[in-house]
PDB file of N, CA and C in Angstrom:
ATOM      1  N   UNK A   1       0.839  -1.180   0.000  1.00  0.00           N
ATOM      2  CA  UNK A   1       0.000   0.000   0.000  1.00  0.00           C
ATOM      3  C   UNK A   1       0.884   1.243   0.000  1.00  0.00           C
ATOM      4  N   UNK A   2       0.592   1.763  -1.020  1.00  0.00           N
ATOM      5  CA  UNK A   2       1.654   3.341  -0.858  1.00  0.00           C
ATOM      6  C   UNK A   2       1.027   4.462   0.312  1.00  0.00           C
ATOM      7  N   UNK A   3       2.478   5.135   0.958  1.00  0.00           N
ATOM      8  CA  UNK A   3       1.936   5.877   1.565  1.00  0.00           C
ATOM      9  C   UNK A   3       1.706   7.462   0.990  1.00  0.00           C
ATOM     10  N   UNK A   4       1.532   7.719  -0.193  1.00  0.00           N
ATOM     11  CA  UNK A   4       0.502   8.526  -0.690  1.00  0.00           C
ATOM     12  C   UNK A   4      -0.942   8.276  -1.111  1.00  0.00           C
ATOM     13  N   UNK A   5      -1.458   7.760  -0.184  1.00  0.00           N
ATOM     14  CA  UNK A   5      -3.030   7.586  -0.475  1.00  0.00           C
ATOM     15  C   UNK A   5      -4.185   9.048   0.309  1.00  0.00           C
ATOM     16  N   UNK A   6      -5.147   9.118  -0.477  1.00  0.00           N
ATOM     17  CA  UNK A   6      -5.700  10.311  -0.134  1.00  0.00           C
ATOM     18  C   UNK A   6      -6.018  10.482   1.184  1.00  0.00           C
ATOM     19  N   UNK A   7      -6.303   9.893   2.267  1.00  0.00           N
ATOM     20  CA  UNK A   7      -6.585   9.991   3.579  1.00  0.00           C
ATOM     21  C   UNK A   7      -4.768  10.230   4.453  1.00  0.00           C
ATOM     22  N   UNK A   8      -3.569   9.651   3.790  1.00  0.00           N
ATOM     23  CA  UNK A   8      -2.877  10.127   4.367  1.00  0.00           C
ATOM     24  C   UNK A   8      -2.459  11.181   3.978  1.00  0.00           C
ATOM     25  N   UNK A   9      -2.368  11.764   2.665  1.00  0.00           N
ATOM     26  CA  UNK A   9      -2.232  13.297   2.255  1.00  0.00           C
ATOM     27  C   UNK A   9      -2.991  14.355   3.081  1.00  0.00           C
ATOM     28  N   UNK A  10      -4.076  14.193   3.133  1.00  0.00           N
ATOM     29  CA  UNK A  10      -5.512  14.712   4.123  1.00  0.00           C
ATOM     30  C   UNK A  10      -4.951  15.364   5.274  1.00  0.00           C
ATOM     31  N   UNK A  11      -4.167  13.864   5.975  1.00  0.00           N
ATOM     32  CA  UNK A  11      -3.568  14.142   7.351  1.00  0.00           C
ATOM     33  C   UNK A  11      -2.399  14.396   7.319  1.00  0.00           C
ATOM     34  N   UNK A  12      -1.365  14.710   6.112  1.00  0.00           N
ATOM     35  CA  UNK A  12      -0.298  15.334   6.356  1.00  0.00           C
ATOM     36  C   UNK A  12      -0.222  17.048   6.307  1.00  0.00           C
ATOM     37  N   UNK A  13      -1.326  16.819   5.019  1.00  0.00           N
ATOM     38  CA  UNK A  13      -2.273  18.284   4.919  1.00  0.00           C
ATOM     39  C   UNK A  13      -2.206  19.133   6.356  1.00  0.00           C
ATOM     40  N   UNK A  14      -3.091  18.783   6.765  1.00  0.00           N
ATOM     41  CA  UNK A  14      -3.641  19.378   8.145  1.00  0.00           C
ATOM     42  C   UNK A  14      -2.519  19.028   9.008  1.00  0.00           C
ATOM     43  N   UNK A  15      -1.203  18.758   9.327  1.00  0.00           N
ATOM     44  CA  UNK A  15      -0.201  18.271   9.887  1.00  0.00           C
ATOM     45  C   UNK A  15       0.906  19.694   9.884  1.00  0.00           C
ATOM     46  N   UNK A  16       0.766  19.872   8.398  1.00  0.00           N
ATOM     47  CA  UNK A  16       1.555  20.927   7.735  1.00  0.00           C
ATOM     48  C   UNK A  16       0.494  22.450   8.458  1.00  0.00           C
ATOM     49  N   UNK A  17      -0.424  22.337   8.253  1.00  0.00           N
ATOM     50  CA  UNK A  17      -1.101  23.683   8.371  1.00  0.00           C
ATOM     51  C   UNK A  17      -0.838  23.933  10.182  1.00  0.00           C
ATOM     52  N   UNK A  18      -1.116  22.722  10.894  1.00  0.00           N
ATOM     53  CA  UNK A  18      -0.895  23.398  12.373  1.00  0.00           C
ATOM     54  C   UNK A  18       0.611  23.397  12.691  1.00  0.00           C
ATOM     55  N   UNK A  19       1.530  23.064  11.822  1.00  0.00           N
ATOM     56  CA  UNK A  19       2.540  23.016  11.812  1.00  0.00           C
ATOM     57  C   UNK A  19       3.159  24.976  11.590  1.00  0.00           C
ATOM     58  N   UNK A  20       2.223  25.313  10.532  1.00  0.00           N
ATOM     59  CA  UNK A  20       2.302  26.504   9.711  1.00  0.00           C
ATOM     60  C   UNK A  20       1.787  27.719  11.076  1.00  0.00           C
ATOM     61  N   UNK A  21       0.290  27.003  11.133  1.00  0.00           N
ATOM     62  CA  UNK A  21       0.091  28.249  12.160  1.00  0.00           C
ATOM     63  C   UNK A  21       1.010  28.284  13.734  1.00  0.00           C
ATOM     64  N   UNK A  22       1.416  26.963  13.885  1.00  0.00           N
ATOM     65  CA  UNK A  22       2.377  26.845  15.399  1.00  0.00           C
ATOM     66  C   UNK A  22       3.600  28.192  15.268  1.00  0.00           C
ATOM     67  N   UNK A  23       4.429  28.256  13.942  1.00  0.00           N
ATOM     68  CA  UNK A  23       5.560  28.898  13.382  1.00  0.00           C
ATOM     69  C   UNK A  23       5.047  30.216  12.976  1.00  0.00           C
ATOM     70  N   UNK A  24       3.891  30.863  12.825  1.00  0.00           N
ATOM     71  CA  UNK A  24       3.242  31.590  12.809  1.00  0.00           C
ATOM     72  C   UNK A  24       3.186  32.539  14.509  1.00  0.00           C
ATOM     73  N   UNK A  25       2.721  32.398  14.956  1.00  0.00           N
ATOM     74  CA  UNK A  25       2.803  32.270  16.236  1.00  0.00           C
ATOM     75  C   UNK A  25       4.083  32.622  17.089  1.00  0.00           C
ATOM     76  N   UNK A  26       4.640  31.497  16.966  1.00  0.00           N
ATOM     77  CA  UNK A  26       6.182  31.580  17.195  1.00  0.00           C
ATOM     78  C   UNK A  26       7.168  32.572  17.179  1.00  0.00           C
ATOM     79  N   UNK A  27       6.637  33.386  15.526  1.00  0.00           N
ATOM     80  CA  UNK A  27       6.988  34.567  14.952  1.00  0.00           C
ATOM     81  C   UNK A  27       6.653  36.113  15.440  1.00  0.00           C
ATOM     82  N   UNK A  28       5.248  35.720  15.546  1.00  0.00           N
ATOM     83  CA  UNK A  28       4.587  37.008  16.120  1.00  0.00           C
ATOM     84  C   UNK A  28       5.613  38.143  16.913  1.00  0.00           C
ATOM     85  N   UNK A  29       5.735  37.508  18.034  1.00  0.00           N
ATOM     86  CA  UNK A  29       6.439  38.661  18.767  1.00  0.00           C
ATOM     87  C   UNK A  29       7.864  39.478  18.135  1.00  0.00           C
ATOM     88  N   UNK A  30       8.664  38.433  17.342  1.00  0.00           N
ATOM     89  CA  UNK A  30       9.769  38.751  16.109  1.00  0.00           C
ATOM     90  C   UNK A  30       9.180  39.789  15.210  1.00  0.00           C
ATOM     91  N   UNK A  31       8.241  39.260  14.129  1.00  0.00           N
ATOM     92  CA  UNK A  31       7.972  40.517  13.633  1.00  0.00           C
ATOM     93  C   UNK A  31       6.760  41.472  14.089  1.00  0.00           C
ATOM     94  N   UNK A  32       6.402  41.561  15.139  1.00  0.00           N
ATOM     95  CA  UNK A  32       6.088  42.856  16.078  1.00  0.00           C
ATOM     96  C   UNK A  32       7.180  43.601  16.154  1.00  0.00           C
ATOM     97  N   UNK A  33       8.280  43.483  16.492  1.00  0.00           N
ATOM     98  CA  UNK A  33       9.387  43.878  16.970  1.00  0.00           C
ATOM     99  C   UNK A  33       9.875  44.595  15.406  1.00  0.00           C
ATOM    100  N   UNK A  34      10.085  44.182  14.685  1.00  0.00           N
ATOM    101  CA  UNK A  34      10.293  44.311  13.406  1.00  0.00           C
ATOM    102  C   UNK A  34       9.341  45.303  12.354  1.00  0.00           C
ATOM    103  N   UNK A  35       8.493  45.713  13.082  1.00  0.00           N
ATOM    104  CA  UNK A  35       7.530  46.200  12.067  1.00  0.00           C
ATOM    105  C   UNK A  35       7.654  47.479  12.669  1.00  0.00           C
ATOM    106  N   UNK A  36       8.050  47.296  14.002  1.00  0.00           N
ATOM    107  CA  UNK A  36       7.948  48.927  14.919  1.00  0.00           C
ATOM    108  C   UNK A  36       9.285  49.539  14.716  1.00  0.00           C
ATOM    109  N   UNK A  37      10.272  48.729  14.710  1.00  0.00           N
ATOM    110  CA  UNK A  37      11.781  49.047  13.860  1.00  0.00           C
ATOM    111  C   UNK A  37      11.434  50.035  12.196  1.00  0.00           C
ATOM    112  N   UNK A  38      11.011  49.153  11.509  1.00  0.00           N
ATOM    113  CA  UNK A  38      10.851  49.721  10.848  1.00  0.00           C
ATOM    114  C   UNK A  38       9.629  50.824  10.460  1.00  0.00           C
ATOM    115  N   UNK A  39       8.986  50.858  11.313  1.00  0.00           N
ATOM    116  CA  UNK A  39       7.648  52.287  11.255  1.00  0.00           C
ATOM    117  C   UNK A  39       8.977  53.258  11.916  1.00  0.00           C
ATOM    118  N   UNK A  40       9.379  52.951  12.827  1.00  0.00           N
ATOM    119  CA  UNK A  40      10.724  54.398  13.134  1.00  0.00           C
ATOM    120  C   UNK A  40      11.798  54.662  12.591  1.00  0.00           C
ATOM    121  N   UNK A  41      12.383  53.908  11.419  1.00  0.00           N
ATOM    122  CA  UNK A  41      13.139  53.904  10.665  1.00  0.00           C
ATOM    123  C   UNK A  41      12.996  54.930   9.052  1.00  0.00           C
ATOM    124  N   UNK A  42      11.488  54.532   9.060  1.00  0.00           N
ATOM    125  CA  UNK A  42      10.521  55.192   7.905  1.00  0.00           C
ATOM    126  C   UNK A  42      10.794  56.736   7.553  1.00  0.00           C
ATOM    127  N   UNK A  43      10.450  57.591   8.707  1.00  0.00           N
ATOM    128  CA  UNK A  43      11.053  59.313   8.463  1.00  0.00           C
ATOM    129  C   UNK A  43      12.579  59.259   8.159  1.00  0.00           C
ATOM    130  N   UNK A  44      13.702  58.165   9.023  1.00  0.00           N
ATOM    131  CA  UNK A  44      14.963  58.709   9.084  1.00  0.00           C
ATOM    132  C   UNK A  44      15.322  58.462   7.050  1.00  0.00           C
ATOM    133  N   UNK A  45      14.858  57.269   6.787  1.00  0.00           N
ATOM    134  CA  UNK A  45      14.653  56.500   5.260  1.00  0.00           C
ATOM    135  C   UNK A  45      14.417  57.843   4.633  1.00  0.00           C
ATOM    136  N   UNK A  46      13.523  58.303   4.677  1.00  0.00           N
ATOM    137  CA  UNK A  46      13.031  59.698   4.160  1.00  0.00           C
ATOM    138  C   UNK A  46      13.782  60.835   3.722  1.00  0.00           C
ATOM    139  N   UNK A  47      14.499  61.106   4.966  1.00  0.00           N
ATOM    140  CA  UNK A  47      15.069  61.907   5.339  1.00  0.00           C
ATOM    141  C   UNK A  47      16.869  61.749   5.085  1.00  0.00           C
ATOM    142  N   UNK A  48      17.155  60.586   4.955  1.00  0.00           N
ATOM    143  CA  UNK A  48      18.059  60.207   4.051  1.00  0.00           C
ATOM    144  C   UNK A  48      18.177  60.502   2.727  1.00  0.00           C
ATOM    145  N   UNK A  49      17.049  59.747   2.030  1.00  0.00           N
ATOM    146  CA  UNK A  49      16.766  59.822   0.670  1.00  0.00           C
ATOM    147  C   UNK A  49      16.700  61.189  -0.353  1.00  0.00           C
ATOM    148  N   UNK A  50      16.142  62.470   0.440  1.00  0.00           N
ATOM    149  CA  UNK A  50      16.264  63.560   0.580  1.00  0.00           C
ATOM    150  C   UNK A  50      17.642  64.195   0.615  1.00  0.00           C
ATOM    151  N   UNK A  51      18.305  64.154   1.680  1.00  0.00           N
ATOM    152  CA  UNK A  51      19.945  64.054   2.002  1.00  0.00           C
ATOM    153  C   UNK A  51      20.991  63.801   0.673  1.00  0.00           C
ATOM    154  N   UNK A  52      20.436  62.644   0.557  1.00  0.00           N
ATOM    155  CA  UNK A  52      21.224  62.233  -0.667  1.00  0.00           C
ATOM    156  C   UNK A  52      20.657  63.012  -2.148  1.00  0.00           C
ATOM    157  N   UNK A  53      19.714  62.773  -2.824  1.00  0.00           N
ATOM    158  CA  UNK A  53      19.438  63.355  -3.889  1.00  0.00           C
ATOM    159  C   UNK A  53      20.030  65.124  -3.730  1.00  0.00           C
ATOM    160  N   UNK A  54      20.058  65.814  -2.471  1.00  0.00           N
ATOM    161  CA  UNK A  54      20.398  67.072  -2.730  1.00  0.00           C
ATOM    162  C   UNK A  54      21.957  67.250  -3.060  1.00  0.00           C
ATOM    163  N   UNK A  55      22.685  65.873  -2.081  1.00  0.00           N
ATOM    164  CA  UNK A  55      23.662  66.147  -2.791  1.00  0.00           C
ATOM    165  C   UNK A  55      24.188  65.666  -3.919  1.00  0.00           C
ATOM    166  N   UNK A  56      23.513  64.730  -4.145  1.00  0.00           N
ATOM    167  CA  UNK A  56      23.313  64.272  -6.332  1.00  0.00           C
ATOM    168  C   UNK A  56      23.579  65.113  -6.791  1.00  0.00           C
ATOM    169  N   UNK A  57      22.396  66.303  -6.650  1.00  0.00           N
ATOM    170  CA  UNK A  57      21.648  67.138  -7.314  1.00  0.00           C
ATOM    171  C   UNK A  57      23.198  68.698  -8.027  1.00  0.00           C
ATOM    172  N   UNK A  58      24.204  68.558  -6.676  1.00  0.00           N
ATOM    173  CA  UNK A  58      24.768  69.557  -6.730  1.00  0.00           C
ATOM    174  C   UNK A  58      25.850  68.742  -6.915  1.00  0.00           C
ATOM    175  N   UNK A  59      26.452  67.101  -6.583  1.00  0.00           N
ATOM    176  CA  UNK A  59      27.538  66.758  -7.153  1.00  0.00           C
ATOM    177  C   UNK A  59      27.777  66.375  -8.321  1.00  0.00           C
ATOM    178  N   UNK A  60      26.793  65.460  -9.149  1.00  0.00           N
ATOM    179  CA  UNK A  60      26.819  64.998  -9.675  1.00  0.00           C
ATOM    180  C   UNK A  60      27.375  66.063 -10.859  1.00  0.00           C
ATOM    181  N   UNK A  61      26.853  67.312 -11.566  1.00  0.00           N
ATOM    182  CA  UNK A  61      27.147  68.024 -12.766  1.00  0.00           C
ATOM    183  C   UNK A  61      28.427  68.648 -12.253  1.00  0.00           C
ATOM    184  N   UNK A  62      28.420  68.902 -11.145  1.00  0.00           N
ATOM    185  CA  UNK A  62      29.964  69.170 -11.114  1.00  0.00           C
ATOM    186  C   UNK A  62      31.315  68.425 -11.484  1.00  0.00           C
ATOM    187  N   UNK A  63      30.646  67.768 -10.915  1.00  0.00           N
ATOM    188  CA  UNK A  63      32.102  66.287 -10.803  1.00  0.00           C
ATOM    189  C   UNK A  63      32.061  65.686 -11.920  1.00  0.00           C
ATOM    190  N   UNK A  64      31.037  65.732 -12.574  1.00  0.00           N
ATOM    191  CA  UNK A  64      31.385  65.299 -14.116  1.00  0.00           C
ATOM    192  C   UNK A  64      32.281  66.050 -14.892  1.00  0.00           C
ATOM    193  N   UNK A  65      31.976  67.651 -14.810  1.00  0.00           N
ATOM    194  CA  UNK A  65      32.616  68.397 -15.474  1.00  0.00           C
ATOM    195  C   UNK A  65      34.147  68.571 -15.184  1.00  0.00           C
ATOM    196  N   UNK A  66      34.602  68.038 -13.401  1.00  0.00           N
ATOM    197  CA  UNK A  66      35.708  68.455 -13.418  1.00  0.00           C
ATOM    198  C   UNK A  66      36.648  67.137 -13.683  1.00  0.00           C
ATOM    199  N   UNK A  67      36.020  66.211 -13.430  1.00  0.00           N
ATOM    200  CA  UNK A  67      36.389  64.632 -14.554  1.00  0.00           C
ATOM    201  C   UNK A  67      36.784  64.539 -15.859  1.00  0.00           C
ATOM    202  N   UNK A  68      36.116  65.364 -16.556  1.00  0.00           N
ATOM    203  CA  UNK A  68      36.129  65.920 -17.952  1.00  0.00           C
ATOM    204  C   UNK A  68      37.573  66.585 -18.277  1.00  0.00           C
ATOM    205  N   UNK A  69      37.368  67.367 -17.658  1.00  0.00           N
ATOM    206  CA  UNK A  69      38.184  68.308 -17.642  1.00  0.00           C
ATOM    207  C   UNK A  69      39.661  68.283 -17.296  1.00  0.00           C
ATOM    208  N   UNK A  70      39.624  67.380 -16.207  1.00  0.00           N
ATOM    209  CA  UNK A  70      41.172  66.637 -15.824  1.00  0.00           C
ATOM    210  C   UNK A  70      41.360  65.622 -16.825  1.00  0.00           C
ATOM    211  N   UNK A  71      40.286  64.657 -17.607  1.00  0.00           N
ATOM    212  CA  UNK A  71      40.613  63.590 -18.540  1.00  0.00           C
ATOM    213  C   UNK A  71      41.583  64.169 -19.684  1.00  0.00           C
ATOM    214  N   UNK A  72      40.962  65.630 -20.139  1.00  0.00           N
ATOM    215  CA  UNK A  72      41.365  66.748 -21.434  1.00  0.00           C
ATOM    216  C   UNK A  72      42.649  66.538 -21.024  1.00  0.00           C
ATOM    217  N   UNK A  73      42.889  67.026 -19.643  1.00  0.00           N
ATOM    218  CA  UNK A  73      44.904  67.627 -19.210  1.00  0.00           C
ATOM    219  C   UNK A  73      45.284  66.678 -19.502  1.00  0.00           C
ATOM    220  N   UNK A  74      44.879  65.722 -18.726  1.00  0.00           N
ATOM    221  CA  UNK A  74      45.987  64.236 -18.610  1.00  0.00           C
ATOM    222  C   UNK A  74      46.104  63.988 -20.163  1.00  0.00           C
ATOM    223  N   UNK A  75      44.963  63.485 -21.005  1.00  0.00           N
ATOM    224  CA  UNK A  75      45.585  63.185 -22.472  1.00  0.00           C
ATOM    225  C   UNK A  75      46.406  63.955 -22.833  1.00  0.00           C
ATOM    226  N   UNK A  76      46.231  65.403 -22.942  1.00  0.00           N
ATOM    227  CA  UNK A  76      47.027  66.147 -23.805  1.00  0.00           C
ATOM    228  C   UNK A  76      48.452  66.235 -23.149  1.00  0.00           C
ATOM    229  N   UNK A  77      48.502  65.509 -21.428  1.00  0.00           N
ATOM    230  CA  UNK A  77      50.131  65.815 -21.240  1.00  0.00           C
ATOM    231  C   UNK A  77      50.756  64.243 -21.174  1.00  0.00           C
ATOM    232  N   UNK A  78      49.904  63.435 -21.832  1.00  0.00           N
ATOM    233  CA  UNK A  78      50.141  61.710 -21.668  1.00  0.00           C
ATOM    234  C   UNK A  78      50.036  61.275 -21.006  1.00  0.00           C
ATOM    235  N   UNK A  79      49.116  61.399 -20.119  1.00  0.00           N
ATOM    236  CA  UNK A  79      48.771  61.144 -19.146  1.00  0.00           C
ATOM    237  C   UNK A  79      50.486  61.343 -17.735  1.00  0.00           C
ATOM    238  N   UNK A  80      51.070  62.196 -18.333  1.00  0.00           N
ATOM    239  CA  UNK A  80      52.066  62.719 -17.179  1.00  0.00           C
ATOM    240  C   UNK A  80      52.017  63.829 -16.383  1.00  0.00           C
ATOM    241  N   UNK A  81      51.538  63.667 -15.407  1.00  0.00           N
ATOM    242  CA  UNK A  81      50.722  64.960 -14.878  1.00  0.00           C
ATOM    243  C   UNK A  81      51.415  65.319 -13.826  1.00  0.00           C
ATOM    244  N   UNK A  82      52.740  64.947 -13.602  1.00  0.00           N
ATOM    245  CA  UNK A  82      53.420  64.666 -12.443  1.00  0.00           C
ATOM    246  C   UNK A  82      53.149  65.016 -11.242  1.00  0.00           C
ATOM    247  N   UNK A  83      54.123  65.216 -10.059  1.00  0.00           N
ATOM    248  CA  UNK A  83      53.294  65.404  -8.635  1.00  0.00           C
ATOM    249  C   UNK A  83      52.746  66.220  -8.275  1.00  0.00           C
ATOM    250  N   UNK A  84      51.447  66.385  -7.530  1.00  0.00           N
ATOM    251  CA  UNK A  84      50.994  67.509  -6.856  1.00  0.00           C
ATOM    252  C   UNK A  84      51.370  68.101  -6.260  1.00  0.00           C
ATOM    253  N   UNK A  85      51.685  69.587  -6.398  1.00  0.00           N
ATOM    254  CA  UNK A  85      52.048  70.499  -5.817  1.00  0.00           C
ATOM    255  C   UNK A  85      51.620  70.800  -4.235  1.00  0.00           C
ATOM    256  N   UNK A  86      52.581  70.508  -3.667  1.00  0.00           N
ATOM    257  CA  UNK A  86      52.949  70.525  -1.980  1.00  0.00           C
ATOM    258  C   UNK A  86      52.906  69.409  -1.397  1.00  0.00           C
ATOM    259  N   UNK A  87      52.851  68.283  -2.205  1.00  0.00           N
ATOM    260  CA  UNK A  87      52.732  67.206  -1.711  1.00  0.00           C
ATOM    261  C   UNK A  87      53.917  66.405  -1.144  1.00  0.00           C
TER     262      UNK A  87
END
């Protein structure tokens, strides 16, 4: 007799599910803990995200241009740009 027959599937079924809600349970207080972490995390996220794009906003076209612009020197001196001054 195999033991996949429909009455033991049935009862592995329902084996698995109080198995599911036991680990369920189990969890609860974990992600309670976890959900309130992250509801106070939420403004600082924000407020980061903000943070950063402003300084995107003002690095990014700069620093391209002065990337650019040092790429121009260096080719045109072969890339020999020798040492920095006071260094």
């Amino acid at each position: 007799m195999s033991a996949y027959t429909k009455d033991a599937m049935c009862k592995h079924f329902w084996e698995l599910f109080d198995q599911k809600e036991a680990l369920i349970e189990e969890l609860a207080p974990s992600r309670k803990k976890r959900d309130e972490l992250r509801n106070k995390l939420r403004p600082l996220v924000a407020e980061y995200k903000a943070a950063k794009l402003d300084v995107v906003a003002i690095e990014r076209p700069r620093m391209g241009e002065i990337d650019s612009e040092m790429a121009v020197i260096a080719r045109a001196l072969g890339n020999k740009v020798g040492e920095r001054p006071g260094a």
